[in-house]
C-alpha atoms as a PDB file:
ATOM      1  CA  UNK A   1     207.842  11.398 101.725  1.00  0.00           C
ATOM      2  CA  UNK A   2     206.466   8.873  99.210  1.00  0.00           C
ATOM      3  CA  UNK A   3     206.237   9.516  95.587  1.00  0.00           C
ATOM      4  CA  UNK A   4     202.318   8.619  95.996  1.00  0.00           C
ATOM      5  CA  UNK A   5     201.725  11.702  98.271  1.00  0.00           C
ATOM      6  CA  UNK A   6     203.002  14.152  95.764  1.00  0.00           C
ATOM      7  CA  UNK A   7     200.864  12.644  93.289  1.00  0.00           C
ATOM      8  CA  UNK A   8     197.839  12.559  94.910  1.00  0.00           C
ATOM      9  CA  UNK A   9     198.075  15.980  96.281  1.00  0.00           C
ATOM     10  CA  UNK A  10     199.140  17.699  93.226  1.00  0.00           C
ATOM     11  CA  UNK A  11     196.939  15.516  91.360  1.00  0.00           C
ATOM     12  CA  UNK A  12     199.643  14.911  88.738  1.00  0.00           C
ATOM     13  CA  UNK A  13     198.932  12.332  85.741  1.00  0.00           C
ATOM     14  CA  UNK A  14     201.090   9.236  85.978  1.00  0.00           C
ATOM     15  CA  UNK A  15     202.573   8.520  82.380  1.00  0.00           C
ATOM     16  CA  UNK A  16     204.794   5.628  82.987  1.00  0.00           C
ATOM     17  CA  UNK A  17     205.601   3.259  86.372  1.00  0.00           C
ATOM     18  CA  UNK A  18     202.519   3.497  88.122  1.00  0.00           C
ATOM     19  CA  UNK A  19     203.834   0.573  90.061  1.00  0.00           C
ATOM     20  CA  UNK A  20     206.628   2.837  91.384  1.00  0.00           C
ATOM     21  CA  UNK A  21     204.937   5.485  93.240  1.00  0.00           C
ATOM     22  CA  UNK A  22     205.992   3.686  96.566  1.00  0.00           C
ATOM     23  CA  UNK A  23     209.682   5.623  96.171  1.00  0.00           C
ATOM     24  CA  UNK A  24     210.614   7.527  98.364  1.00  0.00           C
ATOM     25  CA  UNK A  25     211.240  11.448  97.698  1.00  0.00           C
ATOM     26  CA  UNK A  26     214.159  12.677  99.287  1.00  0.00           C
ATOM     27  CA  UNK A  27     214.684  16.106  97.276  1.00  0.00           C
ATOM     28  CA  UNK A  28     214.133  17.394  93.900  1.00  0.00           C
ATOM     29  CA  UNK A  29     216.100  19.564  91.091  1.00  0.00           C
ATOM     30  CA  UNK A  30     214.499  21.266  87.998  1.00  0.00           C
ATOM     31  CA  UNK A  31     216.529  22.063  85.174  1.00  0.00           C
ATOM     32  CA  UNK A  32     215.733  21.794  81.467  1.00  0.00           C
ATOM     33  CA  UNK A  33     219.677  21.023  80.592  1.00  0.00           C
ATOM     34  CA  UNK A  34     220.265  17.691  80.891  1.00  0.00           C
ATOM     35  CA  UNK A  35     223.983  18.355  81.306  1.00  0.00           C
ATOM     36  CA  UNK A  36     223.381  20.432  84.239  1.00  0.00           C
ATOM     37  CA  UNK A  37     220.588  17.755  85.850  1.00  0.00           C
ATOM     38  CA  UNK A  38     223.311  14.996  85.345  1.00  0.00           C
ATOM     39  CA  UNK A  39     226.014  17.045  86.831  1.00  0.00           C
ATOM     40  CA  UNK A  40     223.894  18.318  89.537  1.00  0.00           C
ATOM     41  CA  UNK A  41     220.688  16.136  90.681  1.00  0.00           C
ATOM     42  CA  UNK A  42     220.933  13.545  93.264  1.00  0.00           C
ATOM     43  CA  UNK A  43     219.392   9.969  93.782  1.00  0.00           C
ATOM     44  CA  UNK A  44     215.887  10.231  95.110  1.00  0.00           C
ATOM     45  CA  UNK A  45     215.297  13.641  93.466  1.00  0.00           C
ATOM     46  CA  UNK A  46     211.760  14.358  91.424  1.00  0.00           C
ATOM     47  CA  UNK A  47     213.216  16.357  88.609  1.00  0.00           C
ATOM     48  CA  UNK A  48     211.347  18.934  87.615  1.00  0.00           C
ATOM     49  CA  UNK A  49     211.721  19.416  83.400  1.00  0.00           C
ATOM     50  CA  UNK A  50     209.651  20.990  80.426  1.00  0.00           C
ATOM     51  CA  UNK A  51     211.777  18.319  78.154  1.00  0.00           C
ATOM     52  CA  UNK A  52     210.030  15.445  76.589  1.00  0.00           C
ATOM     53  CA  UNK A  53     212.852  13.715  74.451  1.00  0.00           C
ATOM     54  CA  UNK A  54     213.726  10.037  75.228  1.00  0.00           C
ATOM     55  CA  UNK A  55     217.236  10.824  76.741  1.00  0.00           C
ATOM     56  CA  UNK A  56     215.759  12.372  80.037  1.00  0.00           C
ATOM     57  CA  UNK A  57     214.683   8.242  80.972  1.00  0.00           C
ATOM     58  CA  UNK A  58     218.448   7.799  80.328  1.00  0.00           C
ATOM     59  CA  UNK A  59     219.300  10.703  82.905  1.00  0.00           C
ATOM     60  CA  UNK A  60     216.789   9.948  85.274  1.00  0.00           C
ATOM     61  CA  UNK A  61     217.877   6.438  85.512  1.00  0.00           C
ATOM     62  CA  UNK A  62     221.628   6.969  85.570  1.00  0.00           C
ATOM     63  CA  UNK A  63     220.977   9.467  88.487  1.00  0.00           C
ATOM     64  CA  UNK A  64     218.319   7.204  89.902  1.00  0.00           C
ATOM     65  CA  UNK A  65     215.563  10.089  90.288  1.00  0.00           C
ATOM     66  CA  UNK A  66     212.343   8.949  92.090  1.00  0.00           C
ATOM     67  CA  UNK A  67     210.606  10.081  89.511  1.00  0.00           C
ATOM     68  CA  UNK A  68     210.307  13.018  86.185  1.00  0.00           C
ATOM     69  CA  UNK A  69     207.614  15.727  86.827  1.00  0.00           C
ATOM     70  CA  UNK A  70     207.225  16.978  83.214  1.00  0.00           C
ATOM     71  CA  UNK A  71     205.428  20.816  83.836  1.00  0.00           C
ATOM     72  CA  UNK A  72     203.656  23.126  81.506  1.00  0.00           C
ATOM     73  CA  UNK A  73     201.141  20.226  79.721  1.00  0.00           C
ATOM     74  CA  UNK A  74     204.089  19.162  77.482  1.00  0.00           C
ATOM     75  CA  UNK A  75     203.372  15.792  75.536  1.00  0.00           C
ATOM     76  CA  UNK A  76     205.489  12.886  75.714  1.00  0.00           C
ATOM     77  CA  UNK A  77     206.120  10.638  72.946  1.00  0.00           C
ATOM     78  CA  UNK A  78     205.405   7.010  73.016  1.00  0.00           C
ATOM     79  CA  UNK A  79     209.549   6.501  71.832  1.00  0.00           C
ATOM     80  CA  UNK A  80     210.009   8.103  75.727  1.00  0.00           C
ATOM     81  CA  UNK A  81     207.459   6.350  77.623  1.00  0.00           C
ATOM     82  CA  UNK A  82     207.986   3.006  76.163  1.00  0.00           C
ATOM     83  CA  UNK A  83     211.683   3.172  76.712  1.00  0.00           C
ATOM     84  CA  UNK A  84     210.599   5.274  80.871  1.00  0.00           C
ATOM     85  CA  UNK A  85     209.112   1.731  81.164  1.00  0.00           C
ATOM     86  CA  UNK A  86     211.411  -0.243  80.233  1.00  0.00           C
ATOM     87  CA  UNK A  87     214.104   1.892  82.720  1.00  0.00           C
ATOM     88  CA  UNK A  88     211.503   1.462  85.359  1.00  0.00           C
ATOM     89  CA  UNK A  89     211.311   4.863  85.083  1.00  0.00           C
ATOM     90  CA  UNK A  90     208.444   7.465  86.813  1.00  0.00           C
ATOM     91  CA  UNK A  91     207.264   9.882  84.491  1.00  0.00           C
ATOM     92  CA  UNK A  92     204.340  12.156  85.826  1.00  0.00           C
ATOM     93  CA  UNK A  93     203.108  15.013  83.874  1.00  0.00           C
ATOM     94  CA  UNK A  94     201.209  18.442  85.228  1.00  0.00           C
ATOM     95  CA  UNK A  95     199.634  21.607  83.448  1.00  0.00           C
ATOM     96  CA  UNK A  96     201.379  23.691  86.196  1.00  0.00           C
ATOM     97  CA  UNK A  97     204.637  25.317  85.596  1.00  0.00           C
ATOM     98  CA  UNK A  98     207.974  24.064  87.382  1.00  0.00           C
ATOM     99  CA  UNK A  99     207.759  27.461  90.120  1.00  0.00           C
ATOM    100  CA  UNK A 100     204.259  26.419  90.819  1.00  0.00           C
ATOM    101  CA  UNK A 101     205.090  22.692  91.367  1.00  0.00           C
ATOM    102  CA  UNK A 102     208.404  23.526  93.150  1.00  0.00           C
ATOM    103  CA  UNK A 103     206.117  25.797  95.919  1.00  0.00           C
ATOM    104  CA  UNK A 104     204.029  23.133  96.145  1.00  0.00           C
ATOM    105  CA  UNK A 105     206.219  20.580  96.499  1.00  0.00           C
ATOM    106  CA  UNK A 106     208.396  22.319  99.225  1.00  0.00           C
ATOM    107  CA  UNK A 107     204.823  22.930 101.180  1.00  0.00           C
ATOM    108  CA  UNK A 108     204.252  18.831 101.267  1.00  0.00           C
ATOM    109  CA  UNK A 109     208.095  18.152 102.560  1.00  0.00           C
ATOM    110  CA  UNK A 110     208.117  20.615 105.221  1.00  0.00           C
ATOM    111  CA  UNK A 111     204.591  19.239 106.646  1.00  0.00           C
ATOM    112  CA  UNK A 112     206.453  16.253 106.884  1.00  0.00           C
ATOM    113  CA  UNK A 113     209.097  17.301 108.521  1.00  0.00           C
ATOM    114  CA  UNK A 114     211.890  17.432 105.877  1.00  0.00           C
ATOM    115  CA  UNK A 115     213.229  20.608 104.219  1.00  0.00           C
END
Protein backbone atom coordinates (compact mmCIF):
# COMPACT_ATOMS: atom_id res chain seq x y z
CA UNK A 1 0.00 0.00 0.00
CA UNK A 2 1.33 3.52 -0.68
CA UNK A 3 2.40 5.85 1.96
CA UNK A 4 -0.26 8.42 0.34
CA UNK A 5 -3.23 6.11 1.27
CA UNK A 6 -2.42 6.05 4.91
CA UNK A 7 -2.19 9.64 4.86
CA UNK A 8 -5.12 10.53 3.29
CA UNK A 9 -7.25 8.17 5.17
CA UNK A 10 -5.99 8.88 8.53
CA UNK A 11 -5.74 12.36 7.58
CA UNK A 12 -2.27 12.62 9.16
CA UNK A 13 -0.21 16.05 8.84
CA UNK A 14 2.86 15.68 6.66
CA UNK A 15 5.88 17.40 8.53
CA UNK A 16 8.74 16.67 6.30
CA UNK A 17 9.06 14.78 2.55
CA UNK A 18 5.88 15.49 1.15
CA UNK A 19 7.49 14.45 -2.07
CA UNK A 20 7.87 10.93 -0.63
CA UNK A 21 4.47 9.77 0.02
CA UNK A 22 4.72 7.55 -3.21
CA UNK A 23 6.68 4.72 -0.82
CA UNK A 24 5.47 1.93 -0.51
CA UNK A 25 4.26 0.50 3.06
CA UNK A 26 5.14 -2.90 3.56
CA UNK A 27 4.69 -3.18 7.53
CA UNK A 28 5.09 -1.05 10.48
CA UNK A 29 6.69 -1.25 14.20
CA UNK A 30 5.98 1.20 17.12
CA UNK A 31 8.32 1.49 19.79
CA UNK A 32 9.47 4.58 21.68
CA UNK A 33 13.18 2.93 22.29
CA UNK A 34 15.17 3.61 19.62
CA UNK A 35 17.44 0.70 20.53
CA UNK A 36 14.67 -1.66 20.27
CA UNK A 37 13.23 0.06 16.73
CA UNK A 38 16.87 -0.30 15.36
CA UNK A 39 17.22 -3.80 16.52
CA UNK A 40 13.82 -4.73 15.51
CA UNK A 41 12.02 -2.62 12.57
CA UNK A 42 12.39 -3.53 9.04
CA UNK A 43 12.80 -1.54 5.68
CA UNK A 44 9.47 -0.28 4.47
CA UNK A 45 8.03 -0.09 8.02
CA UNK A 46 5.91 3.27 9.20
CA UNK A 47 7.22 3.46 12.70
CA UNK A 48 4.96 4.36 14.99
CA UNK A 49 6.82 6.75 17.97
CA UNK A 50 5.77 9.48 20.64
CA UNK A 51 9.69 10.64 20.30
CA UNK A 52 10.50 13.89 18.70
CA UNK A 53 14.41 14.17 19.13
CA UNK A 54 16.57 14.48 15.95
CA UNK A 55 18.15 10.92 16.26
CA UNK A 56 14.84 9.07 15.22
CA UNK A 57 15.70 10.70 11.25
CA UNK A 58 19.02 8.88 11.95
CA UNK A 59 17.08 5.52 12.80
CA UNK A 60 14.55 5.82 10.35
CA UNK A 61 17.03 6.29 7.66
CA UNK A 62 19.54 3.65 8.68
CA UNK A 63 16.54 1.18 8.75
CA UNK A 64 15.07 2.78 5.68
CA UNK A 65 11.39 3.20 7.22
CA UNK A 66 8.77 4.49 4.69
CA UNK A 67 8.02 6.90 6.83
CA UNK A 68 7.77 8.21 11.07
CA UNK A 69 4.11 8.48 12.32
CA UNK A 70 4.76 10.68 15.41
CA UNK A 71 1.22 9.96 17.71
CA UNK A 72 -0.26 11.79 20.61
CA UNK A 73 0.09 15.68 19.00
CA UNK A 74 3.80 15.70 20.03
CA UNK A 75 5.80 18.73 18.46
CA UNK A 76 8.76 18.35 16.46
CA UNK A 77 11.56 20.65 16.49
CA UNK A 78 12.82 22.42 13.50
CA UNK A 79 16.69 20.76 14.53
CA UNK A 80 14.54 17.25 13.51
CA UNK A 81 12.69 18.28 10.56
CA UNK A 82 15.40 20.18 8.93
CA UNK A 83 17.84 17.38 9.36
CA UNK A 84 14.18 14.50 8.30
CA UNK A 85 14.71 16.59 5.11
CA UNK A 86 17.83 16.49 4.53
CA UNK A 87 17.70 12.29 5.16
CA UNK A 88 14.82 12.35 2.78
CA UNK A 89 13.09 11.38 5.56
CA UNK A 90 8.89 11.08 6.05
CA UNK A 91 7.80 12.47 9.12
CA UNK A 92 3.89 12.60 9.58
CA UNK A 93 2.38 13.61 12.77
CA UNK A 94 -1.35 12.63 14.30
CA UNK A 95 -3.35 13.64 17.56
CA UNK A 96 -4.28 9.89 17.83
CA UNK A 97 -2.40 7.59 20.02
CA UNK A 98 -0.04 4.74 18.54
CA UNK A 99 -3.10 1.76 19.49
CA UNK A 100 -5.50 3.93 17.66
CA UNK A 101 -3.24 4.43 14.57
CA UNK A 102 -1.95 0.80 14.71
CA UNK A 103 -6.00 -0.44 14.41
CA UNK A 104 -6.33 1.75 11.85
CA UNK A 105 -3.56 1.07 10.02
CA UNK A 106 -3.98 -2.80 10.10
CA UNK A 107 -7.81 -2.05 8.78
CA UNK A 108 -6.22 -0.20 5.44
CA UNK A 109 -3.56 -3.27 4.80
CA UNK A 110 -5.94 -5.99 5.11
CA UNK A 111 -8.50 -4.17 2.57
CA UNK A 112 -5.71 -4.39 0.42
CA UNK A 113 -4.97 -7.58 0.71
CA UNK A 114 -1.80 -7.65 2.89
CA UNK A 115 -1.67 -8.59 6.59
Amino acid sequence: MKLKKIVDKLKLKVLSGKEYLDREVKGGYSGDMLSDVLANSKEGDIWLTVQVHPNIVAVSSMKGHCAVLITNCKEVDKETLEKAEEEKVVILSTKLDSFSCIKEIVKLMKDEGQS
